[in-house]
PDB file of N, CA and C in Angstrom:
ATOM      1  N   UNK A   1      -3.407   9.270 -13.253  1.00  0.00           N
ATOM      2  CA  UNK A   1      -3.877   8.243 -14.178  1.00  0.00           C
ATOM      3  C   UNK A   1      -4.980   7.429 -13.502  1.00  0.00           C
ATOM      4  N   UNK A   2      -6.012   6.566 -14.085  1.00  0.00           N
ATOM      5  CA  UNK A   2      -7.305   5.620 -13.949  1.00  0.00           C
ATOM      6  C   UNK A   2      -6.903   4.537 -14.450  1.00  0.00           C
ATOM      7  N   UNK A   3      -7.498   3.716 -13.604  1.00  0.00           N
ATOM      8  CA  UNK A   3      -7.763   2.537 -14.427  1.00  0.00           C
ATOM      9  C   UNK A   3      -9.040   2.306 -13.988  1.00  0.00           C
ATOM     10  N   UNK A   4      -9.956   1.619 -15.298  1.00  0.00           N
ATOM     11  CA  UNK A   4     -11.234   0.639 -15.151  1.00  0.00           C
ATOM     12  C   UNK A   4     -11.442   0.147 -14.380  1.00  0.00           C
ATOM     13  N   UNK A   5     -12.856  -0.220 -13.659  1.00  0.00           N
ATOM     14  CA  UNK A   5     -12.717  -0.974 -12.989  1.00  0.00           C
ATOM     15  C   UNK A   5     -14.150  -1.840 -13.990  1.00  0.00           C
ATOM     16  N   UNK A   6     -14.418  -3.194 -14.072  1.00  0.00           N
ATOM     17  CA  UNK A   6     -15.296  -3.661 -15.296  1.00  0.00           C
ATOM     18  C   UNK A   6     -16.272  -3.574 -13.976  1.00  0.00           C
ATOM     19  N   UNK A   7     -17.588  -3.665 -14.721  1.00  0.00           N
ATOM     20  CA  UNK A   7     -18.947  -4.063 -13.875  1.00  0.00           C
ATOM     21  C   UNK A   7     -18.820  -5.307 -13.516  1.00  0.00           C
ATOM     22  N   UNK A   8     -19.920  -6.108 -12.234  1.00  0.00           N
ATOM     23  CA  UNK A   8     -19.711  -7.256 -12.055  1.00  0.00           C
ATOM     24  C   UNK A   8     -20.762  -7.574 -11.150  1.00  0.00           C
ATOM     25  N   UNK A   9     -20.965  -8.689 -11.161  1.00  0.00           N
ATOM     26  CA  UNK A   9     -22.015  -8.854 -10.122  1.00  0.00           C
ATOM     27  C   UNK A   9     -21.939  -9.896  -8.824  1.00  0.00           C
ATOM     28  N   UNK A  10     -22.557  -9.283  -7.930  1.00  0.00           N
ATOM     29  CA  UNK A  10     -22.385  -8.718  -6.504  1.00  0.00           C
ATOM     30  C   UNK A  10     -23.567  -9.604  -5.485  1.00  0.00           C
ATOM     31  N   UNK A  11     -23.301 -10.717  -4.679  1.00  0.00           N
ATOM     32  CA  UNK A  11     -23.942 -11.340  -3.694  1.00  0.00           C
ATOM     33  C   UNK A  11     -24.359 -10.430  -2.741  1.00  0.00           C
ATOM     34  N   UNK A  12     -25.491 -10.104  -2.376  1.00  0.00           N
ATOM     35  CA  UNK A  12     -25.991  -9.288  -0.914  1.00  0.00           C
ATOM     36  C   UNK A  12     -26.477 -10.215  -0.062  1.00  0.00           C
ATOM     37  N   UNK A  13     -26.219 -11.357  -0.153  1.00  0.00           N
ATOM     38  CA  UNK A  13     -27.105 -12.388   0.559  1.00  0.00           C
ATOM     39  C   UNK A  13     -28.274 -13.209   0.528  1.00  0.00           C
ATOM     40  N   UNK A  14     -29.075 -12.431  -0.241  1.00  0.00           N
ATOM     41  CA  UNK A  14     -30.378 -12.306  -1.140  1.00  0.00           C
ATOM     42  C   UNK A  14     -30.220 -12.887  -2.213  1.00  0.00           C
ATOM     43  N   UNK A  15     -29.920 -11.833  -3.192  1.00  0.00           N
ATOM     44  CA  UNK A  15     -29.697 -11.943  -4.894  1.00  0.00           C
ATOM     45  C   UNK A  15     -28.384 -11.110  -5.095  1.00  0.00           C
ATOM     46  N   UNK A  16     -28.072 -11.765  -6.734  1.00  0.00           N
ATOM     47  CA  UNK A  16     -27.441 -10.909  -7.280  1.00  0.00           C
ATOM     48  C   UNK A  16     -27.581  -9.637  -7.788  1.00  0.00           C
ATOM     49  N   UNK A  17     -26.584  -8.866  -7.343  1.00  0.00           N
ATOM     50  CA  UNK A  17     -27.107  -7.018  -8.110  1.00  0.00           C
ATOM     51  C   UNK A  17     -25.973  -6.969  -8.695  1.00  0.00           C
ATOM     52  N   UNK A  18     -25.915  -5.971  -9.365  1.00  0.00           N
ATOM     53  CA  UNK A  18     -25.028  -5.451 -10.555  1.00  0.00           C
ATOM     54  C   UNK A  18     -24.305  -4.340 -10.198  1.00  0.00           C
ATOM     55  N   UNK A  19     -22.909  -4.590 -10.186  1.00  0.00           N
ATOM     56  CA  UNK A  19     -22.443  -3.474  -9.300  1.00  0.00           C
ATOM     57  C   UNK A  19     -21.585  -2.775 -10.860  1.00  0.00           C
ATOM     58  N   UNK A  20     -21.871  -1.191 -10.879  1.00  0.00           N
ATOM     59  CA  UNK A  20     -21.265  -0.856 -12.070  1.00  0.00           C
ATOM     60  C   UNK A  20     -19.889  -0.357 -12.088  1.00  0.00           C
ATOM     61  N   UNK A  21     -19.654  -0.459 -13.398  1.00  0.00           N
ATOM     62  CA  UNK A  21     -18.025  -0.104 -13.518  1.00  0.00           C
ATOM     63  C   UNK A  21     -17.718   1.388 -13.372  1.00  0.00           C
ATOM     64  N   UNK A  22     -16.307   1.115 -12.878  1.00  0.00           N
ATOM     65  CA  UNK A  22     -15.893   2.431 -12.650  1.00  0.00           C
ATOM     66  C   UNK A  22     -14.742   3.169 -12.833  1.00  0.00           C
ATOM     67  N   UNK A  23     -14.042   4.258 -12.556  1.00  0.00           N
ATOM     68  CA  UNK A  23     -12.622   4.261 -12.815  1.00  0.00           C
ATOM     69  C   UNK A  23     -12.270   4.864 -11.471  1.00  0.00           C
ATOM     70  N   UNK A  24     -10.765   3.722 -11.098  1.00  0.00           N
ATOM     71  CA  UNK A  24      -9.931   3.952  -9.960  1.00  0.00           C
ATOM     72  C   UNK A  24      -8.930   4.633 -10.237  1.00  0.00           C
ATOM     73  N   UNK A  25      -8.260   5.947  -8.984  1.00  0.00           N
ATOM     74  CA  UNK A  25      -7.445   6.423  -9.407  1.00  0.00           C
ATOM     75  C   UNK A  25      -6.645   5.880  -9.125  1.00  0.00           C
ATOM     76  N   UNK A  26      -5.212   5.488 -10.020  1.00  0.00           N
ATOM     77  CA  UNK A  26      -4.031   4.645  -9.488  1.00  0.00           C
ATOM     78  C   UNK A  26      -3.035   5.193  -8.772  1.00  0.00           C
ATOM     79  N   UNK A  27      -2.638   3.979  -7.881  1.00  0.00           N
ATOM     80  CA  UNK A  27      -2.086   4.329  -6.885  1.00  0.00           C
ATOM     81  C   UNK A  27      -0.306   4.448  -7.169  1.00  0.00           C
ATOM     82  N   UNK A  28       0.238   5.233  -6.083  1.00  0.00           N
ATOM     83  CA  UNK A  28       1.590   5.630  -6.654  1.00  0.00           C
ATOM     84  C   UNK A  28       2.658   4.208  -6.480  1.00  0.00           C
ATOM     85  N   UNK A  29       3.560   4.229  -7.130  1.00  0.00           N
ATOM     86  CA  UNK A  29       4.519   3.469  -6.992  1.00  0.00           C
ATOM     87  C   UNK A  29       4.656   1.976  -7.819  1.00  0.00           C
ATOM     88  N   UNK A  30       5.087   0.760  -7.780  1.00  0.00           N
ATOM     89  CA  UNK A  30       4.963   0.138  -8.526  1.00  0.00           C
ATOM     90  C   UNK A  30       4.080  -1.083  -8.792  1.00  0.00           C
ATOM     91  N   UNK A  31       2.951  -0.406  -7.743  1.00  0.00           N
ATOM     92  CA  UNK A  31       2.026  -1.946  -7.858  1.00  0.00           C
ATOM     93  C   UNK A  31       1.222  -1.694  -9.285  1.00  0.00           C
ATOM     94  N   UNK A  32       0.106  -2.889  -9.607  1.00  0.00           N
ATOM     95  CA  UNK A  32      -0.714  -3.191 -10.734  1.00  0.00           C
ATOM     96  C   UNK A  32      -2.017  -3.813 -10.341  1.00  0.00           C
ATOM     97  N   UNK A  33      -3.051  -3.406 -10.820  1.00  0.00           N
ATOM     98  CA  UNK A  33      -4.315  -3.437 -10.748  1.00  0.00           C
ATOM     99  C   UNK A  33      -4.342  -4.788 -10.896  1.00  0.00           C
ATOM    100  N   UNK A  34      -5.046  -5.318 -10.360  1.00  0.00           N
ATOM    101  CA  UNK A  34      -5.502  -6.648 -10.250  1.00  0.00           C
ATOM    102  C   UNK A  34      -7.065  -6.806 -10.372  1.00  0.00           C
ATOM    103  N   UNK A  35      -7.677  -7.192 -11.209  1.00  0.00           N
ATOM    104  CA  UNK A  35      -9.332  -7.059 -11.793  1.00  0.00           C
ATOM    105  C   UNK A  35      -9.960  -8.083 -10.980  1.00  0.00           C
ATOM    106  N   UNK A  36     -10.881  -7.630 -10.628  1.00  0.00           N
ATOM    107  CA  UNK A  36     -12.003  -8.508  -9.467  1.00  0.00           C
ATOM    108  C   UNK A  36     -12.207  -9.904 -10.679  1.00  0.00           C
ATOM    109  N   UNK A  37     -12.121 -10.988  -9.722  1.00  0.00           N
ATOM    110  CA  UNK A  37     -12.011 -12.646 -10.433  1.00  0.00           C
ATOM    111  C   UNK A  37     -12.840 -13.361  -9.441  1.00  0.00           C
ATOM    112  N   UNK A  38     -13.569 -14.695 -10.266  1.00  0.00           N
ATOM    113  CA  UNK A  38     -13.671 -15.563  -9.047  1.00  0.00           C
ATOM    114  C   UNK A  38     -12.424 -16.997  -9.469  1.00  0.00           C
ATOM    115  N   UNK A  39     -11.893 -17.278  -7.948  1.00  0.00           N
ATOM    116  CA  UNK A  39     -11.409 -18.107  -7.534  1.00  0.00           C
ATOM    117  C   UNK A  39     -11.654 -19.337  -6.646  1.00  0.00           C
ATOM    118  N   UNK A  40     -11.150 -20.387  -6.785  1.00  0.00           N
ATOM    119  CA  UNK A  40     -11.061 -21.547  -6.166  1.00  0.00           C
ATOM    120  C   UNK A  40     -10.326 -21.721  -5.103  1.00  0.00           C
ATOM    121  N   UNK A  41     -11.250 -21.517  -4.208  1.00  0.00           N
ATOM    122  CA  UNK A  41     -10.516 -21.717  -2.593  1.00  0.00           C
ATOM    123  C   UNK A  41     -10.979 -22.429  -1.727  1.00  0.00           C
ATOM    124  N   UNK A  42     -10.666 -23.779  -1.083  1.00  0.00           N
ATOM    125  CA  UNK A  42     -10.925 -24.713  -0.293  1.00  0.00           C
ATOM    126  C   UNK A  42     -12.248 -25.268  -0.876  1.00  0.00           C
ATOM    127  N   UNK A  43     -11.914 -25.637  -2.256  1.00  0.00           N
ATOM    128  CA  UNK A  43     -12.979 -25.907  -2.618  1.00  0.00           C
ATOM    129  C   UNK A  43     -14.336 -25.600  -3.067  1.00  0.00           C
ATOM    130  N   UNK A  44     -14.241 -24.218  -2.635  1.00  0.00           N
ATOM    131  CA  UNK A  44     -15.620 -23.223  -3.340  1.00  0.00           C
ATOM    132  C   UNK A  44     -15.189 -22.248  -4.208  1.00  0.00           C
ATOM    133  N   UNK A  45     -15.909 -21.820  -4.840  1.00  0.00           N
ATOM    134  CA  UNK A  45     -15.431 -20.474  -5.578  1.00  0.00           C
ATOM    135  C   UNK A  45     -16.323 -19.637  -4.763  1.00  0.00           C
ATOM    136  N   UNK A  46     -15.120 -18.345  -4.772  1.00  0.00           N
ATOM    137  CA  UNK A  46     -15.321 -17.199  -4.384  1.00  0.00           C
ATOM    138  C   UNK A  46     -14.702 -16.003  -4.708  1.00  0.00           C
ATOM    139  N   UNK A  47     -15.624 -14.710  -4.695  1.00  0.00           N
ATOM    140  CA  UNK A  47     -15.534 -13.517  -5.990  1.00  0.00           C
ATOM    141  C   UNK A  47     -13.793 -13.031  -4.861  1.00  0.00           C
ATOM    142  N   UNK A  48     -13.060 -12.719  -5.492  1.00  0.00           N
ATOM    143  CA  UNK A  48     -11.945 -11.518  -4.858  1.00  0.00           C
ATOM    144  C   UNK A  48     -11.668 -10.212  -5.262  1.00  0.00           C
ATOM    145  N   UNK A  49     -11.911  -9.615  -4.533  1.00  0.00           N
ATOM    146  CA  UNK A  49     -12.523  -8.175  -5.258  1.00  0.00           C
ATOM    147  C   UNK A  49     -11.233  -7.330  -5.841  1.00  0.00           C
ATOM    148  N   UNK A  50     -11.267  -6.431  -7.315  1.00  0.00           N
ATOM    149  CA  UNK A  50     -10.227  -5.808  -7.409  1.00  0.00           C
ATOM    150  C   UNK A  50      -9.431  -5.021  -6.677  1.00  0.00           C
ATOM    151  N   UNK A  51      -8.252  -5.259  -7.153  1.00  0.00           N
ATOM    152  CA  UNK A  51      -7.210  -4.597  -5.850  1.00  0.00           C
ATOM    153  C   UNK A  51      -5.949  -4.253  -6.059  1.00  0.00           C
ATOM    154  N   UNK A  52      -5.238  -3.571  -5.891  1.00  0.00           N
ATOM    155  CA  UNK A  52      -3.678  -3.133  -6.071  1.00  0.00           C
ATOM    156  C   UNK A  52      -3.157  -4.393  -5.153  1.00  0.00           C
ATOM    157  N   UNK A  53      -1.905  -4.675  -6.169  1.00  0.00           N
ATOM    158  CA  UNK A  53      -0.748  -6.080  -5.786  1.00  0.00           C
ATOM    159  C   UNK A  53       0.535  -5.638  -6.069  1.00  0.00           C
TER     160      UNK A  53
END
């Protein structure tokens, strides 16, 4: 099985680029996709990239 991964865009230091979507193959057992977000951490936001949890 896949799951999505959505497009999103992507700090290089420079500028923003556009990183495109894709499909991940899922991983065995009982974790769940977790979709790349930005979050509030110590006060800044910052992107956390999608990830099995």
């Amino acid at each position: 099985a896949y799951v999505w991964q959505p497009g999103h865009w992507h700090w290089n230091g420079v500028r923003y680029v556009w990183v495109r979507g894709h499909y991940v193959v899922r991983q065995a057992g009982w974790q769940h996709w977790v979709h790349g977000h930005w979050a509030l951490r110590g006060g800044a936001w910052v992107w956390v990239p999608a990830h099995w949890s």
